[in-house]
C-alpha atoms as a PDB file:
ATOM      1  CA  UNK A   1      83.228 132.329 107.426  1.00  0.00           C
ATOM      2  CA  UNK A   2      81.596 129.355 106.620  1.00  0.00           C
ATOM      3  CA  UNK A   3      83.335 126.654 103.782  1.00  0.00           C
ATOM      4  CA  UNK A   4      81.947 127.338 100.307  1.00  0.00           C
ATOM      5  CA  UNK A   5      80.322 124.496  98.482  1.00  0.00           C
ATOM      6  CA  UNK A   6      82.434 124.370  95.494  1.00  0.00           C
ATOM      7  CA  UNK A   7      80.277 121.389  92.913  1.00  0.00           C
ATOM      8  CA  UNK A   8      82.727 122.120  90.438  1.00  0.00           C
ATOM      9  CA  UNK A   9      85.827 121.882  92.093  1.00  0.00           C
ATOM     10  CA  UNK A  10      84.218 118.513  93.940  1.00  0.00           C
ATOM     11  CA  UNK A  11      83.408 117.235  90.497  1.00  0.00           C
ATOM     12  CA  UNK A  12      86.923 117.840  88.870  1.00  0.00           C
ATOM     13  CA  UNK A  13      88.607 115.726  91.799  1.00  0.00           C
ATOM     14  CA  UNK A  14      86.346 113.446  91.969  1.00  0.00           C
ATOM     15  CA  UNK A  15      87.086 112.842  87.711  1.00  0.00           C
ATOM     16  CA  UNK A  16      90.621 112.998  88.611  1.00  0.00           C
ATOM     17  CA  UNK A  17      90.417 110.643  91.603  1.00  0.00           C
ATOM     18  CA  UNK A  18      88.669 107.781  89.128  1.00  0.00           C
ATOM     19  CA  UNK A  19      91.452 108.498  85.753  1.00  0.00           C
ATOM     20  CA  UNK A  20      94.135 108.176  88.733  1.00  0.00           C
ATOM     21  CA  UNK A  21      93.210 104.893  89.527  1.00  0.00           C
ATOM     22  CA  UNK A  22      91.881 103.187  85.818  1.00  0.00           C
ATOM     23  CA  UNK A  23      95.075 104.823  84.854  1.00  0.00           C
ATOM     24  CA  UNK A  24      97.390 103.772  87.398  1.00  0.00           C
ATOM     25  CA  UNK A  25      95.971 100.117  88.075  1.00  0.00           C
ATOM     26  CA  UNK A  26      95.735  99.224  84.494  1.00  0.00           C
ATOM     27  CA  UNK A  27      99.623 100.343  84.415  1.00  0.00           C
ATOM     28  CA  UNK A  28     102.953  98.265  84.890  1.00  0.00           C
ATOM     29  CA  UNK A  29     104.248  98.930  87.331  1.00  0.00           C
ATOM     30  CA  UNK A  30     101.287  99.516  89.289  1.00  0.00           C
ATOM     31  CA  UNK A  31     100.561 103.166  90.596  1.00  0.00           C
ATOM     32  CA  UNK A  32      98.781 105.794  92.481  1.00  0.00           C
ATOM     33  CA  UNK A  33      99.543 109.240  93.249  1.00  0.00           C
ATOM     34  CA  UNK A  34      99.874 110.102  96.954  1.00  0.00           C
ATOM     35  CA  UNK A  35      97.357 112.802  97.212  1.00  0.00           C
ATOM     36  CA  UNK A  36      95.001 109.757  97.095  1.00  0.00           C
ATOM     37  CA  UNK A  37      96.073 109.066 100.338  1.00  0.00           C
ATOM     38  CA  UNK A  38      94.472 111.928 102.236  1.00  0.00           C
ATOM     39  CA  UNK A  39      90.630 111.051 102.498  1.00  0.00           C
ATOM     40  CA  UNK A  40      89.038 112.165 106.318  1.00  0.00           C
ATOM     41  CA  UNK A  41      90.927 108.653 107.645  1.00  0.00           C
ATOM     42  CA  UNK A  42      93.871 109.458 106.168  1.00  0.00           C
ATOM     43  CA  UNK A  43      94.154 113.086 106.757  1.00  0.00           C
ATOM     44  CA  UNK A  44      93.733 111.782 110.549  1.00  0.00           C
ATOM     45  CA  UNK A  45      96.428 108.810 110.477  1.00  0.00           C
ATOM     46  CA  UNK A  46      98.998 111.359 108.786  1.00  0.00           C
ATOM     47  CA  UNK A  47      98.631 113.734 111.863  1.00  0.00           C
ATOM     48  CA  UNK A  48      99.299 110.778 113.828  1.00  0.00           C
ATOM     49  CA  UNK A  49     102.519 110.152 111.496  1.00  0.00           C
ATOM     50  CA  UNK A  50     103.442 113.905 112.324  1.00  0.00           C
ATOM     51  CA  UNK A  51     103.769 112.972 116.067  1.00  0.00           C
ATOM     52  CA  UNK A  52     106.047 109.654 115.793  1.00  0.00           C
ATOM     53  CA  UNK A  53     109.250 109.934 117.072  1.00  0.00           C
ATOM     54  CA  UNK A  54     110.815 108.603 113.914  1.00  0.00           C
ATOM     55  CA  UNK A  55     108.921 111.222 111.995  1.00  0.00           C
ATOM     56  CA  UNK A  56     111.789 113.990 112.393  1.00  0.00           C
ATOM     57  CA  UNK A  57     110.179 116.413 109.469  1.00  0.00           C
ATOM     58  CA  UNK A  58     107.525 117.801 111.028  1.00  0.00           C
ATOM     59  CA  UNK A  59     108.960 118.779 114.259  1.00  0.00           C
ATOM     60  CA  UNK A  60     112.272 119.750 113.224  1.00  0.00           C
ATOM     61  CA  UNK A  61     110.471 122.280 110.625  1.00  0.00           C
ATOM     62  CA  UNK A  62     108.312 123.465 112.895  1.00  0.00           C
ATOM     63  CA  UNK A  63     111.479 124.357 114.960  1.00  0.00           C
ATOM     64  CA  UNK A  64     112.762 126.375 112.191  1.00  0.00           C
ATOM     65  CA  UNK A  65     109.173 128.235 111.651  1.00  0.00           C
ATOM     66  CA  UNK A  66     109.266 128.696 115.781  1.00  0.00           C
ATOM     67  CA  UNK A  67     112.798 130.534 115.752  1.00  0.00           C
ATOM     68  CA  UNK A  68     112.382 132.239 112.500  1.00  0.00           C
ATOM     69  CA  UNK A  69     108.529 132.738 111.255  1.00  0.00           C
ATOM     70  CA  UNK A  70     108.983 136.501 112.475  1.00  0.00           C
ATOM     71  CA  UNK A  71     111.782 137.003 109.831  1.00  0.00           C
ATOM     72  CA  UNK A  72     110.223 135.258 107.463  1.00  0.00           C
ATOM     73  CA  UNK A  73     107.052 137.160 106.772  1.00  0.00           C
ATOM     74  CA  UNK A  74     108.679 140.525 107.462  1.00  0.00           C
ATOM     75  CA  UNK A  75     110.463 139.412 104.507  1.00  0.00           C
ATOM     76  CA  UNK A  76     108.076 138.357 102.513  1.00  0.00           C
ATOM     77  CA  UNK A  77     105.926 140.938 103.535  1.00  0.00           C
ATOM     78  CA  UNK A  78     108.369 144.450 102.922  1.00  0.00           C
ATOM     79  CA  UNK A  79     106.570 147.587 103.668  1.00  0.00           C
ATOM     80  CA  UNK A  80     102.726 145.972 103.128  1.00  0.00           C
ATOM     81  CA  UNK A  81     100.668 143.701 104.264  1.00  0.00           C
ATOM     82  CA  UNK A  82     100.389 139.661 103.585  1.00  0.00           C
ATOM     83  CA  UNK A  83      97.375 137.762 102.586  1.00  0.00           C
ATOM     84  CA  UNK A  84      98.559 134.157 102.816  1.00  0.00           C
ATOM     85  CA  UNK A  85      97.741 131.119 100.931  1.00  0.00           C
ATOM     86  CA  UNK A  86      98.912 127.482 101.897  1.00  0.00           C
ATOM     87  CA  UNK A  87      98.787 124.555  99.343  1.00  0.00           C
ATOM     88  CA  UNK A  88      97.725 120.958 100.462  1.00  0.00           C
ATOM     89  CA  UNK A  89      97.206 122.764 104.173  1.00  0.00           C
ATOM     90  CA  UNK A  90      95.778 120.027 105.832  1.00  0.00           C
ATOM     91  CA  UNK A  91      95.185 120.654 109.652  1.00  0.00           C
ATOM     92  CA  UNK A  92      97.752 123.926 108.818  1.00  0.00           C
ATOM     93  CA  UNK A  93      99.362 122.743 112.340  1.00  0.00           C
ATOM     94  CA  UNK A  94     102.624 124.248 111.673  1.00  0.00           C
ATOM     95  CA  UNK A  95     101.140 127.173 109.928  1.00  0.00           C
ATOM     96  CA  UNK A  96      99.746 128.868 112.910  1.00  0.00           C
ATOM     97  CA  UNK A  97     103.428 130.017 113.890  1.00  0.00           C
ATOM     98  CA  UNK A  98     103.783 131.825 110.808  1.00  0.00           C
ATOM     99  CA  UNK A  99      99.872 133.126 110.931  1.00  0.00           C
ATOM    100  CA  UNK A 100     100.359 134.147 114.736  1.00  0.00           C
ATOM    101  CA  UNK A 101     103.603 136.273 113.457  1.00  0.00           C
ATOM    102  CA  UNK A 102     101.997 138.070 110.655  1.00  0.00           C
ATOM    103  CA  UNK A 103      99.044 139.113 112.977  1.00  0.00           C
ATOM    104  CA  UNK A 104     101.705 140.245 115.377  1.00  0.00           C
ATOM    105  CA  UNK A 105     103.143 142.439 112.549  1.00  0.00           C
ATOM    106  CA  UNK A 106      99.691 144.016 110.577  1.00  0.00           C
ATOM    107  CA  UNK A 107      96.959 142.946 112.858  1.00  0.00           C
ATOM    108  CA  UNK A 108      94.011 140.717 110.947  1.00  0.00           C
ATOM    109  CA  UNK A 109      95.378 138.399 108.426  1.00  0.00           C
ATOM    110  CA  UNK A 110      93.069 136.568 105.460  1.00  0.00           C
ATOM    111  CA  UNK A 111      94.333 133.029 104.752  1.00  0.00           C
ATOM    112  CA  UNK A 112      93.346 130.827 102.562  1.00  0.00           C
ATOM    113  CA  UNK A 113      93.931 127.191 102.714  1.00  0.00           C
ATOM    114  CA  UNK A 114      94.095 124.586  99.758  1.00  0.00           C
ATOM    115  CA  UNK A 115      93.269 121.505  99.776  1.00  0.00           C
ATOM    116  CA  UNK A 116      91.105 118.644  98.163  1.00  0.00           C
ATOM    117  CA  UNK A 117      90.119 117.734 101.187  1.00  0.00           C
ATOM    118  CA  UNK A 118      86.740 119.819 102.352  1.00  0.00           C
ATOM    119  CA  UNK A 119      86.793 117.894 106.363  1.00  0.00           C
ATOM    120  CA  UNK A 120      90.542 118.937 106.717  1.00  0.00           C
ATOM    121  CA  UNK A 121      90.063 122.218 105.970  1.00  0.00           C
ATOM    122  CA  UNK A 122      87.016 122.540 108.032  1.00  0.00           C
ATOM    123  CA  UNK A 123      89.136 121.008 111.188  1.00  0.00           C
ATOM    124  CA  UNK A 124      91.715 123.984 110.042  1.00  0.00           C
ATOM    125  CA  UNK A 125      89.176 126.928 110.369  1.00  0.00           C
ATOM    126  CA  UNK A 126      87.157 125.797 113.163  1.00  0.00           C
ATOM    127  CA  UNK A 127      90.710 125.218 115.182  1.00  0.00           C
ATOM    128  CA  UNK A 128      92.469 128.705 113.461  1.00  0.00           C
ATOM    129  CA  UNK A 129      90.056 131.145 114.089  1.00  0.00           C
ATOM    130  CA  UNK A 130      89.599 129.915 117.346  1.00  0.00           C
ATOM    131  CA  UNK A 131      92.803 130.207 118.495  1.00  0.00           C
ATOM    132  CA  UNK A 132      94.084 133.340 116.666  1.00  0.00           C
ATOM    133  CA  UNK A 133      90.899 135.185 115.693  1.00  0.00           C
ATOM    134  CA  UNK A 134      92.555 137.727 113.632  1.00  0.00           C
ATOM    135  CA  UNK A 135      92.805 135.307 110.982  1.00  0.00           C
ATOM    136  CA  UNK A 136      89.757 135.043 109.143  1.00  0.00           C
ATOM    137  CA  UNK A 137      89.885 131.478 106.632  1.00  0.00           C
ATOM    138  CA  UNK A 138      88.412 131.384 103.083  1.00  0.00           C
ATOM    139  CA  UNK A 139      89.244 127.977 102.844  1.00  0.00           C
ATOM    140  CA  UNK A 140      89.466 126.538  98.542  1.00  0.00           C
ATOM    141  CA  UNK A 141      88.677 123.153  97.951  1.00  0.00           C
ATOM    142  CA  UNK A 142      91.281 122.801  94.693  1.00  0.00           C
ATOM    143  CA  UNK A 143      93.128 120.834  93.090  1.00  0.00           C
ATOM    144  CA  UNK A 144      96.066 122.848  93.010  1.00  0.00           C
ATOM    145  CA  UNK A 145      98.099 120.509  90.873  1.00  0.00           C
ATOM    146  CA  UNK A 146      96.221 121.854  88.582  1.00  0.00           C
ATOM    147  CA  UNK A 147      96.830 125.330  88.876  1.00  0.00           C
ATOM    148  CA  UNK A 148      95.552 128.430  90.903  1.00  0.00           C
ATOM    149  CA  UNK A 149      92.484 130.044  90.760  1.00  0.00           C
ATOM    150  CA  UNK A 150      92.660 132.952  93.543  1.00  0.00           C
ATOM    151  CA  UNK A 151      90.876 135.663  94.206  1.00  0.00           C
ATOM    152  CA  UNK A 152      93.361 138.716  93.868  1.00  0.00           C
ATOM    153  CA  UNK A 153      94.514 140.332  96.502  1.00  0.00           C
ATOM    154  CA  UNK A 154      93.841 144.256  97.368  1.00  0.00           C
ATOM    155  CA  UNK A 155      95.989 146.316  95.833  1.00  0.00           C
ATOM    156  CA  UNK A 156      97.744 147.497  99.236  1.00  0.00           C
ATOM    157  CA  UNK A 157      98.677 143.134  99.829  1.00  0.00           C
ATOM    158  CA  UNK A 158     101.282 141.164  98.723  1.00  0.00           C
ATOM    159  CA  UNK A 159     100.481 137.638  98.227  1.00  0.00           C
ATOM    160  CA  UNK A 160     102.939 135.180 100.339  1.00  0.00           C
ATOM    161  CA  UNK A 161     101.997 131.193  99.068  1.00  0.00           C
ATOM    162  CA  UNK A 162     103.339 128.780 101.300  1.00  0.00           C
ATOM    163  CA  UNK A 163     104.370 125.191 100.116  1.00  0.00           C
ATOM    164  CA  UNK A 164     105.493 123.508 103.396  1.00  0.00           C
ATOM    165  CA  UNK A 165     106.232 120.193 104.495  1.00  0.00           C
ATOM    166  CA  UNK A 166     108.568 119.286 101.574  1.00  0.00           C
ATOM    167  CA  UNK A 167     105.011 118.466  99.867  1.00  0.00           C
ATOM    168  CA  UNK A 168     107.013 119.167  96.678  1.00  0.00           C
ATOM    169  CA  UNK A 169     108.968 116.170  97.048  1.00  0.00           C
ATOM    170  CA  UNK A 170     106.291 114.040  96.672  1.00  0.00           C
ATOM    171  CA  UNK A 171     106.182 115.287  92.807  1.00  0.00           C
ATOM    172  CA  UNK A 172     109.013 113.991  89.831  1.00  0.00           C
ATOM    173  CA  UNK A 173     111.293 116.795  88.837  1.00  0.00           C
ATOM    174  CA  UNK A 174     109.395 117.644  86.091  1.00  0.00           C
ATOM    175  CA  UNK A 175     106.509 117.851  87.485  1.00  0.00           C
ATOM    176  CA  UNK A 176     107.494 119.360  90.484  1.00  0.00           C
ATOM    177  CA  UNK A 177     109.236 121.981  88.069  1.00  0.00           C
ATOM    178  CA  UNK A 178     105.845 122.514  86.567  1.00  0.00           C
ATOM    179  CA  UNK A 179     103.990 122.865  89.549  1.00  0.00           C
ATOM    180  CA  UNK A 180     106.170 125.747  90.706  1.00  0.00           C
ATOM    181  CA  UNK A 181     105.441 127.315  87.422  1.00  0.00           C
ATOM    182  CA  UNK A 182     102.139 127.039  87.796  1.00  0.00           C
ATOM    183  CA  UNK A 183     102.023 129.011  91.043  1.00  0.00           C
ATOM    184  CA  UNK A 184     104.792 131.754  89.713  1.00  0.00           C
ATOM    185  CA  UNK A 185     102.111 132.291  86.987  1.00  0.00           C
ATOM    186  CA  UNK A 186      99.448 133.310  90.065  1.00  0.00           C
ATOM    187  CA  UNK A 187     101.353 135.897  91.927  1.00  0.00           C
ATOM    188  CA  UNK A 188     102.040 139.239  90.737  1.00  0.00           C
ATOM    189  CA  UNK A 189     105.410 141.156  90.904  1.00  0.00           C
ATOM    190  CA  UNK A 190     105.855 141.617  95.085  1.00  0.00           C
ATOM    191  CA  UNK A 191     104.585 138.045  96.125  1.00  0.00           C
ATOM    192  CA  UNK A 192     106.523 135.284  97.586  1.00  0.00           C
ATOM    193  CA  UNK A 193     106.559 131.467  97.902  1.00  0.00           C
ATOM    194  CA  UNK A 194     107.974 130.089 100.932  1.00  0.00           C
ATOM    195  CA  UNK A 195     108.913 126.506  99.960  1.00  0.00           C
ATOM    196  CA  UNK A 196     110.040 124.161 102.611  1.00  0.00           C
ATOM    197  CA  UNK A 197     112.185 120.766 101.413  1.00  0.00           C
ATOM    198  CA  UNK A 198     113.956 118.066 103.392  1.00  0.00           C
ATOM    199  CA  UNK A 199     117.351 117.386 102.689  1.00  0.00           C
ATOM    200  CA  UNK A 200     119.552 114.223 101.935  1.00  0.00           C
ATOM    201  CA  UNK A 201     120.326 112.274 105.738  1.00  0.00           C
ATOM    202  CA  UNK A 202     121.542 108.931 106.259  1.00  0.00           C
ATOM    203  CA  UNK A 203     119.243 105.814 105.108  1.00  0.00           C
ATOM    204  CA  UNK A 204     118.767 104.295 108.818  1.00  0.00           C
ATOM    205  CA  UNK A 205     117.094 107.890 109.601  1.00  0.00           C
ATOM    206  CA  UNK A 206     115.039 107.616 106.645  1.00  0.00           C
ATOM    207  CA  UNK A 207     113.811 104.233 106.462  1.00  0.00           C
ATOM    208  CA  UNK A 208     112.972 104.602 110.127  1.00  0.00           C
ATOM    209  CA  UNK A 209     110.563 107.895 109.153  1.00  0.00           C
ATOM    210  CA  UNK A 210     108.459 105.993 106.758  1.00  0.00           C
ATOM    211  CA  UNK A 211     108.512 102.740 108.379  1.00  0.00           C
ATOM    212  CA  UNK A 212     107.833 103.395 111.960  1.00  0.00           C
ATOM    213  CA  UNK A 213     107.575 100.785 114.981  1.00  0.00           C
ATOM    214  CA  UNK A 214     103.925 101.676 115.541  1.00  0.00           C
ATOM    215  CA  UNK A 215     103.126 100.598 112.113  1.00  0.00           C
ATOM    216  CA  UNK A 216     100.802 104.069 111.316  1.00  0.00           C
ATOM    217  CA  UNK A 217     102.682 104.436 108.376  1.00  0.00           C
ATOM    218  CA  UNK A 218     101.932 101.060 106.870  1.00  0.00           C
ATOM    219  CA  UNK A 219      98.029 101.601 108.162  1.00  0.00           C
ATOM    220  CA  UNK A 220      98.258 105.291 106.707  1.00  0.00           C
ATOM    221  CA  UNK A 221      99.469 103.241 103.454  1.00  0.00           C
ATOM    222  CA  UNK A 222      97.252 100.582 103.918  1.00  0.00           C
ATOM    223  CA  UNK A 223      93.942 103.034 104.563  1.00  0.00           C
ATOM    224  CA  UNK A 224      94.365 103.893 100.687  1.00  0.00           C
ATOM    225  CA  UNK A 225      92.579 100.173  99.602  1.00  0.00           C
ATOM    226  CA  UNK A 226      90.026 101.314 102.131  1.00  0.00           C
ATOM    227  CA  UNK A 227      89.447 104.099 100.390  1.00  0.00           C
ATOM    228  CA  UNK A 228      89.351 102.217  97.353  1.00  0.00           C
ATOM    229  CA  UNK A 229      86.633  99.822  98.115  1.00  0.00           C
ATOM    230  CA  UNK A 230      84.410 102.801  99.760  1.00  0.00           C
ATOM    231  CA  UNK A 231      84.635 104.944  96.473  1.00  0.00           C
ATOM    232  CA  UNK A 232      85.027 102.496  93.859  1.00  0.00           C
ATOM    233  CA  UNK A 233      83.176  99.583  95.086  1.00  0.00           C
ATOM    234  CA  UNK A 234      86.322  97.642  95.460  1.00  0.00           C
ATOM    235  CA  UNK A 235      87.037  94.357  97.066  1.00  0.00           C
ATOM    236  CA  UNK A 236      90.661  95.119  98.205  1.00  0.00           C
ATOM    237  CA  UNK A 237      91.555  92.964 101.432  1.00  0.00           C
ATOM    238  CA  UNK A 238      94.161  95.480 102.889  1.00  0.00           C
ATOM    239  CA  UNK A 239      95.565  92.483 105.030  1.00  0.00           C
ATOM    240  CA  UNK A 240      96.793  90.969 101.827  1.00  0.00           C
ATOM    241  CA  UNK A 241      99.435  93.570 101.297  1.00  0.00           C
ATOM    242  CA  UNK A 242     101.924  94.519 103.078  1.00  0.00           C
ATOM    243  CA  UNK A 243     103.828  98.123 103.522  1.00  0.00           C
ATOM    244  CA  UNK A 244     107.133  98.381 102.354  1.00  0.00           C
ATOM    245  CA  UNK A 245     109.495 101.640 102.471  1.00  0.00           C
ATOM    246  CA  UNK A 246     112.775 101.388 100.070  1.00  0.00           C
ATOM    247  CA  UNK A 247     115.457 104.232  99.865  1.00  0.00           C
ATOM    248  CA  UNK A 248     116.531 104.863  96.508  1.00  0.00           C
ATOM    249  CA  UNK A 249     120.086 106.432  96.711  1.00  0.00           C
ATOM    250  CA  UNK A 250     120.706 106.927  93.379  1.00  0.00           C
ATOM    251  CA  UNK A 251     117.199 108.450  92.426  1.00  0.00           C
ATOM    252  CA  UNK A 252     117.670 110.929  95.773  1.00  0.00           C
ATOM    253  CA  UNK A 253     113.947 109.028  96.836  1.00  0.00           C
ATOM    254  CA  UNK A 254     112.362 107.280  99.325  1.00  0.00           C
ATOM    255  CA  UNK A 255     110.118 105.024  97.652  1.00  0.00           C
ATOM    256  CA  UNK A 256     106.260 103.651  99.557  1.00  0.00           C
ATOM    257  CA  UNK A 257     104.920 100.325  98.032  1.00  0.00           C
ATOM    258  CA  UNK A 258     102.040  98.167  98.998  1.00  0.00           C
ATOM    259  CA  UNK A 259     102.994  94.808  98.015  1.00  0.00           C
ATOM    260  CA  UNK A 260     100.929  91.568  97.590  1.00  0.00           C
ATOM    261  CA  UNK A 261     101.372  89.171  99.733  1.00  0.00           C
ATOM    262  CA  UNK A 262     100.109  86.135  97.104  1.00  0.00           C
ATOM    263  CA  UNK A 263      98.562  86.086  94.288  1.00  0.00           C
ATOM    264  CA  UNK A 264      95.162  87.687  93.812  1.00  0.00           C
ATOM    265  CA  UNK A 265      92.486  89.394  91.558  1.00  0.00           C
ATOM    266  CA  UNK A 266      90.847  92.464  92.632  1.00  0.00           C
ATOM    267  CA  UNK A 267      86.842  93.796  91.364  1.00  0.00           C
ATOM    268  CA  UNK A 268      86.211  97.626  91.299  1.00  0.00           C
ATOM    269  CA  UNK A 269      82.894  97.029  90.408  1.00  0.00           C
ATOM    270  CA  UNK A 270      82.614 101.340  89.729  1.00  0.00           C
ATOM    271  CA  UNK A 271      85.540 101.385  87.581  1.00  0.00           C
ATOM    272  CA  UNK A 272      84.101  98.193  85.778  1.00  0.00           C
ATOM    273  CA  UNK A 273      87.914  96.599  86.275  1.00  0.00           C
ATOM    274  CA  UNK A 274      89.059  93.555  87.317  1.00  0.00           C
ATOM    275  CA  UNK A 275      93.082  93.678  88.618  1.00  0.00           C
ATOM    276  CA  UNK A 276      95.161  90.441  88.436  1.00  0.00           C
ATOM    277  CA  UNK A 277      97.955  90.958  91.489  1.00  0.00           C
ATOM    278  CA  UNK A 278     101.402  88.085  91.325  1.00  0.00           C
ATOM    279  CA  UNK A 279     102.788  87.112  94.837  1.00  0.00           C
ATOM    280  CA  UNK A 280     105.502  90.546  95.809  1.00  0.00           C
ATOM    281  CA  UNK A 281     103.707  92.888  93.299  1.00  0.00           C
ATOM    282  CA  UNK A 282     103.482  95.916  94.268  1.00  0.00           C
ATOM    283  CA  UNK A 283     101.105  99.229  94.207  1.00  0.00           C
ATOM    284  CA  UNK A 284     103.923 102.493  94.004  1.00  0.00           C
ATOM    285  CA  UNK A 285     102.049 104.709  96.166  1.00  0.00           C
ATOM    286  CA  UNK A 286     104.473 107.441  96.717  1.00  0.00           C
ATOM    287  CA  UNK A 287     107.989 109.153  96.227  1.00  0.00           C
ATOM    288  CA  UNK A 288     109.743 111.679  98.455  1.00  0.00           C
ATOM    289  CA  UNK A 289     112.127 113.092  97.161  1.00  0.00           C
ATOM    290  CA  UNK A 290     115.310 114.380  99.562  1.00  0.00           C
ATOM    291  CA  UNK A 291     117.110 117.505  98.224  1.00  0.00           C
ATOM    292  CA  UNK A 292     120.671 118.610  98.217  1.00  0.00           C
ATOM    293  CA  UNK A 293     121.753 122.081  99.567  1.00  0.00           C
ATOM    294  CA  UNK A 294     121.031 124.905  97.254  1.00  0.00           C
ATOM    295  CA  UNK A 295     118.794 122.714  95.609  1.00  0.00           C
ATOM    296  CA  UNK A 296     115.351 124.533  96.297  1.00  0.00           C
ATOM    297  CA  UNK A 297     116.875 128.001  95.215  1.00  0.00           C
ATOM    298  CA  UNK A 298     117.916 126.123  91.866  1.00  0.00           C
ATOM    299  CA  UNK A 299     114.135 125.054  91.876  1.00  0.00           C
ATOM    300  CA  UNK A 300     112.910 128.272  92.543  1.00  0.00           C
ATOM    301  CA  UNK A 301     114.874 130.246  89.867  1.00  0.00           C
ATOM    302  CA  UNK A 302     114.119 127.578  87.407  1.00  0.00           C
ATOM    303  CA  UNK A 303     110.310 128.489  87.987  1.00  0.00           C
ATOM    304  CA  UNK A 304     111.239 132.306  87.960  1.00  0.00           C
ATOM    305  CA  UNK A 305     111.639 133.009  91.082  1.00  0.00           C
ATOM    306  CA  UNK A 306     114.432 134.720  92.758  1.00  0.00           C
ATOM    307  CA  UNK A 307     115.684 133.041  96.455  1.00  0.00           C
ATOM    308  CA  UNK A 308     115.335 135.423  99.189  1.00  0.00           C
ATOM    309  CA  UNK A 309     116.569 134.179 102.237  1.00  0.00           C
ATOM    310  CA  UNK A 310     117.214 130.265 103.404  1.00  0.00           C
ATOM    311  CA  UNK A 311     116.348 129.122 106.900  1.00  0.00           C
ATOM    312  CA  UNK A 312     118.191 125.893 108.642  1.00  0.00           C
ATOM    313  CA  UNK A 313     117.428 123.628 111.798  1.00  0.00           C
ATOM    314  CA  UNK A 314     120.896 123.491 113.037  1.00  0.00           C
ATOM    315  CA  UNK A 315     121.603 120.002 112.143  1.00  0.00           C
ATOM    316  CA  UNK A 316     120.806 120.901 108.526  1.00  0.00           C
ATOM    317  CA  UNK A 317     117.742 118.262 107.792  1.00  0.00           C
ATOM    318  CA  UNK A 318     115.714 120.563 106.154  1.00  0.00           C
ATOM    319  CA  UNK A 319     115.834 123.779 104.435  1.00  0.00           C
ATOM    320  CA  UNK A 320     113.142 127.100 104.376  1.00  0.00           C
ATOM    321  CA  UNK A 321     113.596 129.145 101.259  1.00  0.00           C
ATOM    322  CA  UNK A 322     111.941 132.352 100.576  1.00  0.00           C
ATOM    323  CA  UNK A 323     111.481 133.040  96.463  1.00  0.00           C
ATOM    324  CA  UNK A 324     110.153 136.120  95.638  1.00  0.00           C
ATOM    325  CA  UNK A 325     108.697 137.833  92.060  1.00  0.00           C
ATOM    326  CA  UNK A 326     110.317 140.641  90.764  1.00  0.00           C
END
């Protein structure tokens, strides 16, 4: 199955993309929202991220979705079968374990990937049904953050929405608390959200995640002036800034800045804006949230869900809850 062309959708992010940046520019303290982060370079330097050896969340949840991803859609799924749907997939690396189990339980499987990003989720089918062709993609190029628009499942499937990669942390509490409403209001009575969420660890562990030795972090940070200039005619140099990872104890956070190195003024000829930057100023470019234990059930009950099950990596970094509609 081939990616639909979506105009629509492409025109809504595109609007979004350019009130984002007016918006968070023109602001003080200066902003913009991480999703900005993953054009076709970016998407690419995060997978390098994923594969740093101070990057512990990927690998230690896909440990949890290698031990347990058979219990976890035999939960989800009951006594039918699963059509699954994965916000902000990406390359849907750490998916395949769970998309390999639920073909092992019902035989073909139809997932659909989110994302506002139409290359990633290109690389995602072309790799998917490759490797596991009883998974046929209908890939969505939304902005989910926005709310779902999904074609219903048969009435014999249960919908199962994953949310992995503590993604959710990268949202405040209220809006993370809104987003999860948002996809309650989607599913029907019977369909599940697994939500995965990384969990409070000591600050030499975290700083070390999002401030690696290799420095693909700061260019992963850095790539989003890049994208900047390409898009919005900007005259960003990305040398001038510098990355810069804080943990924020009392906020639960870690906290992503690009700071300027001196003083500077910045054209985006597009946007018709002219930026005036002081020597240490900095661009907040993302949160991520860490979570206590129990926390994510709390979340999911808030957004009316009711917690399932909870899944572990035996150290206790990061937690795999199950919600389900009733």
């Amino acid at each position: 199955m081939a990616i639909t062309t979506l105009p629509l959708a492409e025109a809504r992010i595109s609007e979004r993309v350019a009130t984002a940046v007016r918006d968070g520019l023109a602001s003080s303290p200066k902003r913009l929202p991480p999703w900005l982060f993953y054009d076709e370079a970016g998407s690419r330097l995060f997978e390098q991220i994923t594969e740093l050896p101070e990057y512990y969340l990927t690998r230690t949840e896909r440990a949890i979705l290698t031990s347990d991803a058979g219990a976890m859609i035999a939960r989800a799924a009951g006594g039918t079968r699963l059509r699954i749907t994965e916000l902000g997939a990406g390359s849907a690396d750490k998916t395949r374990l769970l998309l390999a189990a639920a073909v092992r339980r019902q035989g073909p499987v139809i997932y659909e990937p989110v994302d506002v990003s139409a290359t990633a989720l290109a690389d995602a089918q072309e790799r998917l049904e490759r490797e596991i062709p009883d998974v046929l993609v209908a890939p969505q190029v939304m902005d989910y953050t926005d709310g779902l628009e999904l074609e219903q499942p048969a009435p014999d499937e249960r919908r199962l929405v994953l949310y992995i990669g503590s993604s959710i942390g990268n949202f405040e509490p209220e809006e993370s608390a809104r987003l999860l409403r948002g996809v309650r209001a989607a599913l029907r009575p019977g369909d599940a959200l697994l939500l995965g969420v990384d969990l409070v660890k000591s600050a030499d562990l975290l700083l070390a995640a999002y401030d690696d030795a290799e420095g693909v972090t700061a260019a992963f940070n850095g790539n989003l002036l890049v994208r900047l200039n390409r898009e919005f005619g900007a005259d960003f140099d990305p040398t001038a800034f510098a990355h810069r990872a804080v943990w924020n104890a009392t906020a639960s956070r870690m906290e992503i800045y690009l700071m300027s190195c001196g003083p500077q003024t910045v054209q985006l000829s597009a946007l018709d804006m002219t930026v005036e930057f002081r020597r240490n100023e900095c661009i907040h470019t993302e949160n991520s949230y860490k979570y206590q234990p129990g926390q994510a059930e709390s979340m999911l009950v808030d957004a009316g869900f009711t917690p399932n099950a909870t899944w572990n990596d035996r150290r206790g970094w990061f937690a795999v809850c199950l919600g389900r509609v009733e």
